[in-house]
PDB file of N, CA and C in Angstrom:
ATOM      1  N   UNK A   1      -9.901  -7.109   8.852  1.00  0.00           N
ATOM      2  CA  UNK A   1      -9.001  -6.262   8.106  1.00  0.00           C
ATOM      3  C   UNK A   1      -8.711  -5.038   8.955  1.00  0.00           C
ATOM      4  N   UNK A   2      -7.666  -4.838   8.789  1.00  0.00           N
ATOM      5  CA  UNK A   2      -6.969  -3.127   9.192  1.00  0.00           C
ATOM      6  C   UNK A   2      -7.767  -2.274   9.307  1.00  0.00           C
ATOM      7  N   UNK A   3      -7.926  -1.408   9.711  1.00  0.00           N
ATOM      8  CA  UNK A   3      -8.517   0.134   9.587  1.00  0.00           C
ATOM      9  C   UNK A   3      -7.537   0.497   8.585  1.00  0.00           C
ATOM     10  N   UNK A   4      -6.080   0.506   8.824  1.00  0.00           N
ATOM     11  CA  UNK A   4      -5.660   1.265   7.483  1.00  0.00           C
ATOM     12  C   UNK A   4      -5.858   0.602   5.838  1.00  0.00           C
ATOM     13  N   UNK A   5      -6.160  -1.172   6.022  1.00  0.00           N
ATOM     14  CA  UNK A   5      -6.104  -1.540   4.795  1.00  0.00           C
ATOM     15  C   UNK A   5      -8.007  -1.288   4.151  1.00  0.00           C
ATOM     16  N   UNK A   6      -8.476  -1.149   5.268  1.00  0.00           N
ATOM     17  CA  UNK A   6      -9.888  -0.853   5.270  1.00  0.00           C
ATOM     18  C   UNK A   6      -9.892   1.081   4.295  1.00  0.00           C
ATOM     19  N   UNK A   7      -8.891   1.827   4.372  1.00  0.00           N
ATOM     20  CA  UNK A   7      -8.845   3.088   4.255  1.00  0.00           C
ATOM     21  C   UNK A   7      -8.364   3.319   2.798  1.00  0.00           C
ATOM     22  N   UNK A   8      -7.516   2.299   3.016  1.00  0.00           N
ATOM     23  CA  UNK A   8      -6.624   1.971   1.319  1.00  0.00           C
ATOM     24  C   UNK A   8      -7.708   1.299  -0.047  1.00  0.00           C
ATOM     25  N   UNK A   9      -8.263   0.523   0.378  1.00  0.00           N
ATOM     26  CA  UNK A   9      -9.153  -0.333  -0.632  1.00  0.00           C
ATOM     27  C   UNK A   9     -10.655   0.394  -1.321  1.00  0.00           C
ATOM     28  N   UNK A  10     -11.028   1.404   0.622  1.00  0.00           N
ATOM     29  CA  UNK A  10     -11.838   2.101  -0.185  1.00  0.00           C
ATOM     30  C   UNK A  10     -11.858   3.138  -1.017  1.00  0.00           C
ATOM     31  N   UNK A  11     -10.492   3.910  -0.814  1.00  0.00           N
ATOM     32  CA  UNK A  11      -9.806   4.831  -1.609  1.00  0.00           C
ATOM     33  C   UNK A  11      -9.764   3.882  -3.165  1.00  0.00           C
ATOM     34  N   UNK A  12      -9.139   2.791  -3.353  1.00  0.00           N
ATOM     35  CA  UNK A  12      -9.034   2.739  -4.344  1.00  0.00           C
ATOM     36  C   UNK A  12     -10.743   1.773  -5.254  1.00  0.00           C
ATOM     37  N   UNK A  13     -11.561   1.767  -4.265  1.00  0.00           N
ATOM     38  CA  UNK A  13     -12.423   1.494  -4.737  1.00  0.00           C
ATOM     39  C   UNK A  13     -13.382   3.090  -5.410  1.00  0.00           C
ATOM     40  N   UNK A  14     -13.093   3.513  -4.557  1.00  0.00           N
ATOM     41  CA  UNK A  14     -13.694   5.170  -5.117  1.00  0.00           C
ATOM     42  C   UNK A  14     -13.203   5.527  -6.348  1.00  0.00           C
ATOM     43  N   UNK A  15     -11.603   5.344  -6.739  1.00  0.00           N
ATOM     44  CA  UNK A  15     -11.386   5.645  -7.707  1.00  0.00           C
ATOM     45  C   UNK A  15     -11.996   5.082  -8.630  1.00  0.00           C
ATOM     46  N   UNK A  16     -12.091   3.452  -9.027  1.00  0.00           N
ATOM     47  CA  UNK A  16     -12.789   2.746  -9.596  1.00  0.00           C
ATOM     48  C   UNK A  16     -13.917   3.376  -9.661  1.00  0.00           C
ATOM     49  N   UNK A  17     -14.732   3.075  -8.708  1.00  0.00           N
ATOM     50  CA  UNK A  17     -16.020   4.433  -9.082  1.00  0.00           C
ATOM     51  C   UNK A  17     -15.972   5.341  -9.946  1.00  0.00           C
ATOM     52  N   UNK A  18     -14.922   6.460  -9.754  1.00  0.00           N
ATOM     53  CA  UNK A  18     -15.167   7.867 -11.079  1.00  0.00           C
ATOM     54  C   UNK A  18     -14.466   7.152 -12.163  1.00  0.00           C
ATOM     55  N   UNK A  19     -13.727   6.502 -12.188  1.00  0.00           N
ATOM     56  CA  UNK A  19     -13.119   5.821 -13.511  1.00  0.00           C
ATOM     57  C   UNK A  19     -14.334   5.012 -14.244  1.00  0.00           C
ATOM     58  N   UNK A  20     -15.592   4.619 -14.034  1.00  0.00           N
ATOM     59  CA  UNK A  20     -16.455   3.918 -14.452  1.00  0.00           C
ATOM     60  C   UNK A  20     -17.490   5.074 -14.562  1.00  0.00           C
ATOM     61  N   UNK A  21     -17.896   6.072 -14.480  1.00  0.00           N
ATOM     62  CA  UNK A  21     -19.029   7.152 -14.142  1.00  0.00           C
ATOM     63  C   UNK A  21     -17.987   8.121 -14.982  1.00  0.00           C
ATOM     64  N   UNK A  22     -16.839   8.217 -15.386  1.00  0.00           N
ATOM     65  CA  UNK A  22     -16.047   8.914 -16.333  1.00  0.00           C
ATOM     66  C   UNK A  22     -16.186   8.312 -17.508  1.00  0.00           C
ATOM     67  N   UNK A  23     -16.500   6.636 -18.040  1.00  0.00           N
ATOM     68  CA  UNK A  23     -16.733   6.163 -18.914  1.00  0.00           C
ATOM     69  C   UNK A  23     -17.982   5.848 -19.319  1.00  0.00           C
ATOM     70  N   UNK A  24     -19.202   6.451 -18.387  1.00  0.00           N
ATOM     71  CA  UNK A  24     -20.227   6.695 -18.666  1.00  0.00           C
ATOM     72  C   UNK A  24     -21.125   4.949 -17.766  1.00  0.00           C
ATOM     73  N   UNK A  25     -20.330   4.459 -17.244  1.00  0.00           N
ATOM     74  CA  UNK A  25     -21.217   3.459 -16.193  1.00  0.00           C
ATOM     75  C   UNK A  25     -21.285   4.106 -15.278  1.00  0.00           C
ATOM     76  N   UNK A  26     -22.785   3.809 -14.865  1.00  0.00           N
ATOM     77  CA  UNK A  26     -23.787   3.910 -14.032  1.00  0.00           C
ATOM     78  C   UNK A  26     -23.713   3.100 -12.450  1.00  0.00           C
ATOM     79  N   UNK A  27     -23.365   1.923 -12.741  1.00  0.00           N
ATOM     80  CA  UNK A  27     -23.809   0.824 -11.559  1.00  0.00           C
ATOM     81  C   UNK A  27     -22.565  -0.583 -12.370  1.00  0.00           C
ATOM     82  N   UNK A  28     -22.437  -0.790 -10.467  1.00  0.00           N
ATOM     83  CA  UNK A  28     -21.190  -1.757 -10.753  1.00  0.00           C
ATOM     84  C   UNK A  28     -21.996  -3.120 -11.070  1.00  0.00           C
ATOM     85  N   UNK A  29     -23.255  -3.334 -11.571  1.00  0.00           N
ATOM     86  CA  UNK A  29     -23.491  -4.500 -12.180  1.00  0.00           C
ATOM     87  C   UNK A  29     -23.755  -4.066 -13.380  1.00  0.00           C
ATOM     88  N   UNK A  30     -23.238  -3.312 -14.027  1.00  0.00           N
ATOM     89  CA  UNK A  30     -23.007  -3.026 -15.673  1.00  0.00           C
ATOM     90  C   UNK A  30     -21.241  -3.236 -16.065  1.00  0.00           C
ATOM     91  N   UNK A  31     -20.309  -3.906 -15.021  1.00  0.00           N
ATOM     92  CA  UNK A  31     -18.795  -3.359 -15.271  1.00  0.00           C
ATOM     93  C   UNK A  31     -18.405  -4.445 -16.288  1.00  0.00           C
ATOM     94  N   UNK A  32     -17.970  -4.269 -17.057  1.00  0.00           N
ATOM     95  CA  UNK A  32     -17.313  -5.669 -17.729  1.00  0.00           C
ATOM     96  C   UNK A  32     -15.881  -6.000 -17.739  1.00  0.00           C
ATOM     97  N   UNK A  33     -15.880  -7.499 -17.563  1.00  0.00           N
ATOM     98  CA  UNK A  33     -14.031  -7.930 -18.008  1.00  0.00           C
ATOM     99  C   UNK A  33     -13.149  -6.723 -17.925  1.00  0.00           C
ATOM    100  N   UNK A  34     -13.625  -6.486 -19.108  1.00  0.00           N
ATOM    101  CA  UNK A  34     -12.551  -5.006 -19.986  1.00  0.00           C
ATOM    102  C   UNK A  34     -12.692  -4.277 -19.303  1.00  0.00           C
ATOM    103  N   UNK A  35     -13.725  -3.836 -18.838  1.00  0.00           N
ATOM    104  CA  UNK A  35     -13.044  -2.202 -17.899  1.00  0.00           C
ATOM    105  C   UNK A  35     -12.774  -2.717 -16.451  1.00  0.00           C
ATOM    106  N   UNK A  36     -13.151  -3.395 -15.785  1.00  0.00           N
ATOM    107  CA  UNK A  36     -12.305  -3.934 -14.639  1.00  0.00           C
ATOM    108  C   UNK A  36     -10.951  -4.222 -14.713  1.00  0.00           C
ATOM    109  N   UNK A  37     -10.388  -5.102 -16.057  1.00  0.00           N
ATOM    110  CA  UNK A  37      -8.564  -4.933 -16.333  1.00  0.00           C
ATOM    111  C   UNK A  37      -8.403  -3.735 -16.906  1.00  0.00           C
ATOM    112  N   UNK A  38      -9.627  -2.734 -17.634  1.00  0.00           N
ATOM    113  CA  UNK A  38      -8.759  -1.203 -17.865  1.00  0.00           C
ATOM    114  C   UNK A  38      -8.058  -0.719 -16.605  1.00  0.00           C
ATOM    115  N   UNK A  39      -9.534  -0.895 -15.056  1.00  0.00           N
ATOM    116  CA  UNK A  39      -8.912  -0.222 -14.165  1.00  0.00           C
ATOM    117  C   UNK A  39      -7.350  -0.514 -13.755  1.00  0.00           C
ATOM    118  N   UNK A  40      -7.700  -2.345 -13.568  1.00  0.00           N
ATOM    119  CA  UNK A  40      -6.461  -3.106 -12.887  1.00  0.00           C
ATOM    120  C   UNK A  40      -5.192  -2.366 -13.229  1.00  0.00           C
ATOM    121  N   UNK A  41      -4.997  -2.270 -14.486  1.00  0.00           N
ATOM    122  CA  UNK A  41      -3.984  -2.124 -15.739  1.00  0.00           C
ATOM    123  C   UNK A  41      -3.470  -0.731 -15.684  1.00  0.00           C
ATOM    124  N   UNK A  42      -4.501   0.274 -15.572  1.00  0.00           N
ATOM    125  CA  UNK A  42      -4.321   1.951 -15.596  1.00  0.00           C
ATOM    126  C   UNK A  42      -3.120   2.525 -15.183  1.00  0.00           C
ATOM    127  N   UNK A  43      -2.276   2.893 -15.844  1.00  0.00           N
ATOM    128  CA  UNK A  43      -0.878   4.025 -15.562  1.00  0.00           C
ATOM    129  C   UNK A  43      -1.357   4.837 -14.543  1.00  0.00           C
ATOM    130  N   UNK A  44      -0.291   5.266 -14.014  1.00  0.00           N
ATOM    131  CA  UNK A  44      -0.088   5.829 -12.525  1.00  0.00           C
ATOM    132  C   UNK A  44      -0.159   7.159 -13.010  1.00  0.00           C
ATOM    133  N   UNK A  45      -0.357   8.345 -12.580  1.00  0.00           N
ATOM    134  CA  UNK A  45      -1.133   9.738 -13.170  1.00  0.00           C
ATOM    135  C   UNK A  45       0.705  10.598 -13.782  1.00  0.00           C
ATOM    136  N   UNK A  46       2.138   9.275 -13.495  1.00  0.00           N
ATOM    137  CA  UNK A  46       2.927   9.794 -14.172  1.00  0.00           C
ATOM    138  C   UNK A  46       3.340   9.377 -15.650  1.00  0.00           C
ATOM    139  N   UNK A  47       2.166   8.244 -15.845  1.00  0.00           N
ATOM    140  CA  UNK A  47       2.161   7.583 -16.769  1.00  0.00           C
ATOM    141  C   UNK A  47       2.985   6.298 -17.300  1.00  0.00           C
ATOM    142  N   UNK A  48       3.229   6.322 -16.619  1.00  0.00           N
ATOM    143  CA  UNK A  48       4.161   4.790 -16.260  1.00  0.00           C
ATOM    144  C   UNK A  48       2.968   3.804 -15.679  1.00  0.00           C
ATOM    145  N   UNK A  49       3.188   2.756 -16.200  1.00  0.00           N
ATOM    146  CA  UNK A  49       2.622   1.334 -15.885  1.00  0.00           C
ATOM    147  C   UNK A  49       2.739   0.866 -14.660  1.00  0.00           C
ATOM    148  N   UNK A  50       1.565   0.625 -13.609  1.00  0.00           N
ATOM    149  CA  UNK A  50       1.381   0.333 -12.067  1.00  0.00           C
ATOM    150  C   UNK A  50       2.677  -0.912 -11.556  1.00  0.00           C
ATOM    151  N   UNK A  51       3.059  -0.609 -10.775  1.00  0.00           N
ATOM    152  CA  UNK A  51       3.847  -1.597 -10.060  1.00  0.00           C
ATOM    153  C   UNK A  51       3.249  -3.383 -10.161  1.00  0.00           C
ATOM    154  N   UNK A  52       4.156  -4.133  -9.965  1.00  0.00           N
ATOM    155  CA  UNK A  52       2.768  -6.069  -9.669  1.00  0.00           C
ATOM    156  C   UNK A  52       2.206  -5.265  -8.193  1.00  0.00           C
ATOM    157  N   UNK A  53       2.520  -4.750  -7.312  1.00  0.00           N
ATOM    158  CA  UNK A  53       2.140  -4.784  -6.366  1.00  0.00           C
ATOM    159  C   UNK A  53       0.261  -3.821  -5.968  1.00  0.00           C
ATOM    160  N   UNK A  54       0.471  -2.588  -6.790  1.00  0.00           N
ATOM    161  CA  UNK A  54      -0.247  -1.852  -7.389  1.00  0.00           C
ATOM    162  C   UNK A  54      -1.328  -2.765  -8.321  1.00  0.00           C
ATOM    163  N   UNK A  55      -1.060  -3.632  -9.081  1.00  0.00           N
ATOM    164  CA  UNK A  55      -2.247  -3.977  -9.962  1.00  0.00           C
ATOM    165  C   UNK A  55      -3.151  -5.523  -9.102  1.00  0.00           C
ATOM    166  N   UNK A  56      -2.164  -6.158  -7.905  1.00  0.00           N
ATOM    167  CA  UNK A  56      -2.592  -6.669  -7.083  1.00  0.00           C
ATOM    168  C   UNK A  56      -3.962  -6.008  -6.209  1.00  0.00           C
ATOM    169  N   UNK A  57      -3.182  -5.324  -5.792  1.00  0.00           N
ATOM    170  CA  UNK A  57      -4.069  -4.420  -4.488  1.00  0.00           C
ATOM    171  C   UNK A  57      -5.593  -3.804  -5.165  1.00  0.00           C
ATOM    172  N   UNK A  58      -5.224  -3.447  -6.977  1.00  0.00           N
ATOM    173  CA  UNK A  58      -6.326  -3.207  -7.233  1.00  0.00           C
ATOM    174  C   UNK A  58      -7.182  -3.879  -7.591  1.00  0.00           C
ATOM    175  N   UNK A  59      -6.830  -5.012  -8.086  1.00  0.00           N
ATOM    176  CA  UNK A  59      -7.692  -6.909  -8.106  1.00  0.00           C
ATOM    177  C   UNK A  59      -8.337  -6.752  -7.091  1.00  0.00           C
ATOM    178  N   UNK A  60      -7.792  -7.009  -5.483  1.00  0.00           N
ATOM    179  CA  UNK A  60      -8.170  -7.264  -4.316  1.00  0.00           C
ATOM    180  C   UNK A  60      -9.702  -6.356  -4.233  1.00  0.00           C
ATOM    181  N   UNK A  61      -9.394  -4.863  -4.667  1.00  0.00           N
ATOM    182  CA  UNK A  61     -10.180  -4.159  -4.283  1.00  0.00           C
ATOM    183  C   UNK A  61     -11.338  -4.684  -4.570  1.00  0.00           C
ATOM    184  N   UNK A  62     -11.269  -4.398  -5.881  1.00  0.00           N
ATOM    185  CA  UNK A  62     -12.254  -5.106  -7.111  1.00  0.00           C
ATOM    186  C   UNK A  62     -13.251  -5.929  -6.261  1.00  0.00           C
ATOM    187  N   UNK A  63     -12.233  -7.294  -5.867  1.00  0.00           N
ATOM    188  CA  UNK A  63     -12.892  -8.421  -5.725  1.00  0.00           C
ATOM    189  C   UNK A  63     -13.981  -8.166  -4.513  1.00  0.00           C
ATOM    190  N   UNK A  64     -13.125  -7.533  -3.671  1.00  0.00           N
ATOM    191  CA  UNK A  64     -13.822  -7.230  -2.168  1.00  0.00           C
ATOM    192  C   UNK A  64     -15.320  -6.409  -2.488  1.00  0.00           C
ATOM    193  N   UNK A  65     -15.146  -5.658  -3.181  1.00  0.00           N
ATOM    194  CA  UNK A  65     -16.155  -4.771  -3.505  1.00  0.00           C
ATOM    195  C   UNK A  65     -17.445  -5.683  -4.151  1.00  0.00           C
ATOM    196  N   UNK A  66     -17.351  -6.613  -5.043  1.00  0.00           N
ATOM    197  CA  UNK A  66     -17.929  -7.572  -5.721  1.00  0.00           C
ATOM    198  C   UNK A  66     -18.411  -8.462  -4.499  1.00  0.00           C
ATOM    199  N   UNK A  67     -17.670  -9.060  -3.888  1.00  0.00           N
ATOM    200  CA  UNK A  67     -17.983  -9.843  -2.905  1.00  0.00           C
ATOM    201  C   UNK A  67     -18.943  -9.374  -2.196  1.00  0.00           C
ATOM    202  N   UNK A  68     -18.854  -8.006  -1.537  1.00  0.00           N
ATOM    203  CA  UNK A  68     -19.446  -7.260  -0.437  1.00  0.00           C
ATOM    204  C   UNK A  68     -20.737  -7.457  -1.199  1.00  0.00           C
ATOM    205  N   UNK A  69     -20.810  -6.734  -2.169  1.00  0.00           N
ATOM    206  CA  UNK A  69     -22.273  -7.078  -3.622  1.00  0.00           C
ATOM    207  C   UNK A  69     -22.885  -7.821  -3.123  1.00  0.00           C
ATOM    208  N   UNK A  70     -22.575  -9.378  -3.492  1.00  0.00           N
ATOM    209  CA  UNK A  70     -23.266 -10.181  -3.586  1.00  0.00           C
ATOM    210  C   UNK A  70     -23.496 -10.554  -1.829  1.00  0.00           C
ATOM    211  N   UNK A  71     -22.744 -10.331  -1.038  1.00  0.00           N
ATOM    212  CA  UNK A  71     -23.697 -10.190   0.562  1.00  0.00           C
ATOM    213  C   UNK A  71     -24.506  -9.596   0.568  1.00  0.00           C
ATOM    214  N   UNK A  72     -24.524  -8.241  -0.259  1.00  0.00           N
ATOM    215  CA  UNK A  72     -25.879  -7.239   0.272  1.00  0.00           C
ATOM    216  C   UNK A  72     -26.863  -7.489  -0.576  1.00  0.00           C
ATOM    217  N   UNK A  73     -26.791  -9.363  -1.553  1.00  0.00           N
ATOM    218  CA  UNK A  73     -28.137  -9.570  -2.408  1.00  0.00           C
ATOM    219  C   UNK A  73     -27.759  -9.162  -3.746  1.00  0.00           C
ATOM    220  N   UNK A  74     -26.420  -8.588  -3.996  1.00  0.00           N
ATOM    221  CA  UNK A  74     -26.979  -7.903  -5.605  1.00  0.00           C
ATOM    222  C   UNK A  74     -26.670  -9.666  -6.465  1.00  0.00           C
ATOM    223  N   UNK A  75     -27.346  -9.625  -7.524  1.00  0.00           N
ATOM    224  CA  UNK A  75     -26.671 -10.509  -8.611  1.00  0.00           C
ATOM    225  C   UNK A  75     -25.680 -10.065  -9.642  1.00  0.00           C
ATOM    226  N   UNK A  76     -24.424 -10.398  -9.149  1.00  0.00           N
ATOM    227  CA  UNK A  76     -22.810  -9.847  -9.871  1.00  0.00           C
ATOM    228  C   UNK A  76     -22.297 -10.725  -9.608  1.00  0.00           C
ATOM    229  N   UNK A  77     -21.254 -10.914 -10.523  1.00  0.00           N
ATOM    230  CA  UNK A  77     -20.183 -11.406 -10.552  1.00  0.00           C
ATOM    231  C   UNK A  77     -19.024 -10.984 -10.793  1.00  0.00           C
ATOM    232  N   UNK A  78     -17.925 -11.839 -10.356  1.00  0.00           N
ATOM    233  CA  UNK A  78     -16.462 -10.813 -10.066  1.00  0.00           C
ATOM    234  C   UNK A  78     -16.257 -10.254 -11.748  1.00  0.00           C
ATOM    235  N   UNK A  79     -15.822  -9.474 -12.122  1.00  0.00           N
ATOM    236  CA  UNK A  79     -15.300  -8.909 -13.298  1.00  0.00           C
ATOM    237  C   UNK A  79     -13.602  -9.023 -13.617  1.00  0.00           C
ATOM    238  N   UNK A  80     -13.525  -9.646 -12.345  1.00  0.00           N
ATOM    239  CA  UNK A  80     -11.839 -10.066 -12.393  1.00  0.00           C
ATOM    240  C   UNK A  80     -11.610 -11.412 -12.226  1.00  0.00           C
ATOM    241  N   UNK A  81     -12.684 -11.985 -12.333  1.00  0.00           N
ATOM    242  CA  UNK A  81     -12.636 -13.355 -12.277  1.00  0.00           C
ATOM    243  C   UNK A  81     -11.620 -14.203 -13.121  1.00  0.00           C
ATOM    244  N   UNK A  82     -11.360 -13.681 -14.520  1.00  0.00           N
ATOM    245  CA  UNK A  82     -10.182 -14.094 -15.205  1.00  0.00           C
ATOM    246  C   UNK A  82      -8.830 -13.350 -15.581  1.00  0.00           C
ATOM    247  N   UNK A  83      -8.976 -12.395 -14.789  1.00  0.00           N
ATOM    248  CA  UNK A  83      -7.949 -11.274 -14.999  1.00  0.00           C
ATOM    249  C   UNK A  83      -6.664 -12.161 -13.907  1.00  0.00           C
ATOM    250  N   UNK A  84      -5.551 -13.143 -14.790  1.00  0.00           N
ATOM    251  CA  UNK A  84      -4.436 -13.151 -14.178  1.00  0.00           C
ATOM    252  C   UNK A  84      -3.275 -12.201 -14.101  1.00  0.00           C
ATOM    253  N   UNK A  85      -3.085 -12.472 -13.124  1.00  0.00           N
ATOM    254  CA  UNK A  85      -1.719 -11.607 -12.748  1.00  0.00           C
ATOM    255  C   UNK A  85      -0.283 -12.602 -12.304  1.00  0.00           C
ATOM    256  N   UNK A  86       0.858 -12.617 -12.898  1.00  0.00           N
ATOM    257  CA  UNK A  86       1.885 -12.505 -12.098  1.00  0.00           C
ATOM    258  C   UNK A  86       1.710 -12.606 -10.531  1.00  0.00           C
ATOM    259  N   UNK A  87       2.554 -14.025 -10.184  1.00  0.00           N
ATOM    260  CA  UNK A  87       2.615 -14.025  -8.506  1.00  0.00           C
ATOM    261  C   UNK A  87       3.278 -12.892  -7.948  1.00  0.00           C
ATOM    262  N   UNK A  88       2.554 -12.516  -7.128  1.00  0.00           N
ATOM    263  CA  UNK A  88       3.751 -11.468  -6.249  1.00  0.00           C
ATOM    264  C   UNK A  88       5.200 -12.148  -5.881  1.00  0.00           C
ATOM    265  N   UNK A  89       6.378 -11.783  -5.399  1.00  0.00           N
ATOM    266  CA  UNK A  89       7.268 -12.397  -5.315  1.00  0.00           C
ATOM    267  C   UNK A  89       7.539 -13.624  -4.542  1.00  0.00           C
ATOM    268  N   UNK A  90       8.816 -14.131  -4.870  1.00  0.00           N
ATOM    269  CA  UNK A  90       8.631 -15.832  -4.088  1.00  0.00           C
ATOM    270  C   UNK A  90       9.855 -15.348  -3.089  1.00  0.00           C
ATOM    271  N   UNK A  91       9.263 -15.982  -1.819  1.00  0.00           N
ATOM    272  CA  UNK A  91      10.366 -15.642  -0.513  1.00  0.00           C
ATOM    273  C   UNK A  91      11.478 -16.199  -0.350  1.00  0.00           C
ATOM    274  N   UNK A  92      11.587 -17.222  -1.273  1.00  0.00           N
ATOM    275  CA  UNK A  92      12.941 -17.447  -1.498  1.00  0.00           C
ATOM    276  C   UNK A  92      14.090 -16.627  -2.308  1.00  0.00           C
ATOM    277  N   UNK A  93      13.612 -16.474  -3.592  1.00  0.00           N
ATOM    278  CA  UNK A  93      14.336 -15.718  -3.934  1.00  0.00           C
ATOM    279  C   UNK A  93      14.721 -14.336  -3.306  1.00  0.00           C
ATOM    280  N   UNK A  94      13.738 -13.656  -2.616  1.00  0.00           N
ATOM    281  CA  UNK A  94      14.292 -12.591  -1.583  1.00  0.00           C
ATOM    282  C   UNK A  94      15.038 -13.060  -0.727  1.00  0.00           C
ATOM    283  N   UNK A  95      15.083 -14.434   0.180  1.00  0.00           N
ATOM    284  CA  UNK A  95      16.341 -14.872   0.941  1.00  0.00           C
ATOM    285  C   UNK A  95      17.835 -14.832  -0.136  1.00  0.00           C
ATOM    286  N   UNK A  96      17.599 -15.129  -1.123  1.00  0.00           N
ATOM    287  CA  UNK A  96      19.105 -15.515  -2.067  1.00  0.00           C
ATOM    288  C   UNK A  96      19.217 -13.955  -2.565  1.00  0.00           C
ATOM    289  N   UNK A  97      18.606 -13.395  -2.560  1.00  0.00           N
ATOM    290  CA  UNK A  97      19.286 -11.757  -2.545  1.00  0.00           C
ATOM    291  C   UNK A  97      20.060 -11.418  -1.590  1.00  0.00           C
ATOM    292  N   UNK A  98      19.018 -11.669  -0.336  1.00  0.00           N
ATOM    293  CA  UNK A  98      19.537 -11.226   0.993  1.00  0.00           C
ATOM    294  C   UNK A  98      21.342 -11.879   1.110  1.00  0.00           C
ATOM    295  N   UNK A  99      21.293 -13.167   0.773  1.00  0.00           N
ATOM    296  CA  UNK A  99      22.459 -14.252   0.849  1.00  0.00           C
ATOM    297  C   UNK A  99      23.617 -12.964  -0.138  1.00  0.00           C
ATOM    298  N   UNK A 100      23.131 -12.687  -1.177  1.00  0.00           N
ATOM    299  CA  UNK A 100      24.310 -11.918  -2.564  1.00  0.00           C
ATOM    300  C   UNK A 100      24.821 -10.909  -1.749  1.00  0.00           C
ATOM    301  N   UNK A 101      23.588  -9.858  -1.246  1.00  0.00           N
ATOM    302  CA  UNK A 101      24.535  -9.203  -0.390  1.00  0.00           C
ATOM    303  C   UNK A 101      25.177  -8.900   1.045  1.00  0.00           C
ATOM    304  N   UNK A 102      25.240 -10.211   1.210  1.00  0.00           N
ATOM    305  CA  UNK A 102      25.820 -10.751   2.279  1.00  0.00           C
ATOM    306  C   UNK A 102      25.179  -9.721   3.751  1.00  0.00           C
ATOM    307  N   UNK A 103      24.067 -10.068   3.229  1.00  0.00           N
ATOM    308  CA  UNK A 103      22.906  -9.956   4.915  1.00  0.00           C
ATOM    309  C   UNK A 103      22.204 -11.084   5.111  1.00  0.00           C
ATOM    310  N   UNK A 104      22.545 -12.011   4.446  1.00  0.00           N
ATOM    311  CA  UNK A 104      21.357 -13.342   4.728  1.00  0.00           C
ATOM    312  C   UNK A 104      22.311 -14.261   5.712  1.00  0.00           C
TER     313      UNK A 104
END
């Protein structure tokens, strides 16, 4: 991974952190379902509802963080394990945009 995507994930893993220690968890093998899609889910501080791209990246985090867990021995499991999301977009249909306005 990136150094910058390495910079991004842990940023948003930190947040996750005070967002869980703001709701009074302790340790990420206490997180449940529900507050892992509270985080996923969480309005943007203008209060508007996160972008697909935004509630992706914060899955990812999630997961990575969980993953890393269970390398360093803990017993956890993902908390996003059933949290679906919406595919990010299909590259076709961005070609047939591209085609409408006559850049494709």
């Amino acid at each position: 991974m990136s150094e910058q995507t390495l910079t991004r994930m842990s940023e948003t893993v930190q947040r996750f952190a005070r967002r869980l220690a703001a709701t009074g968890v302790r340790s990420f093998t206490d997180v449940t379902p529900a507050q892992a899609r509270g985080f996923v889910m969480a309005p943007l501080p203008d209060g508007f509802g996160p972008e697909l791209h935004t509630k992706h990246a914060r899955r990812t985090a999630v997961r990575v963080l969980y993953r890393t867990l269970r390398v360093l021995g803990y017993d956890v499991g993902d908390p996003t394990l059933d949290l679906a999301l919406p595919p990010r977009g299909v590259r076709a249909a961005r070609v047939d945009a591209g085609h409408r306005m006559g850049t494709g």
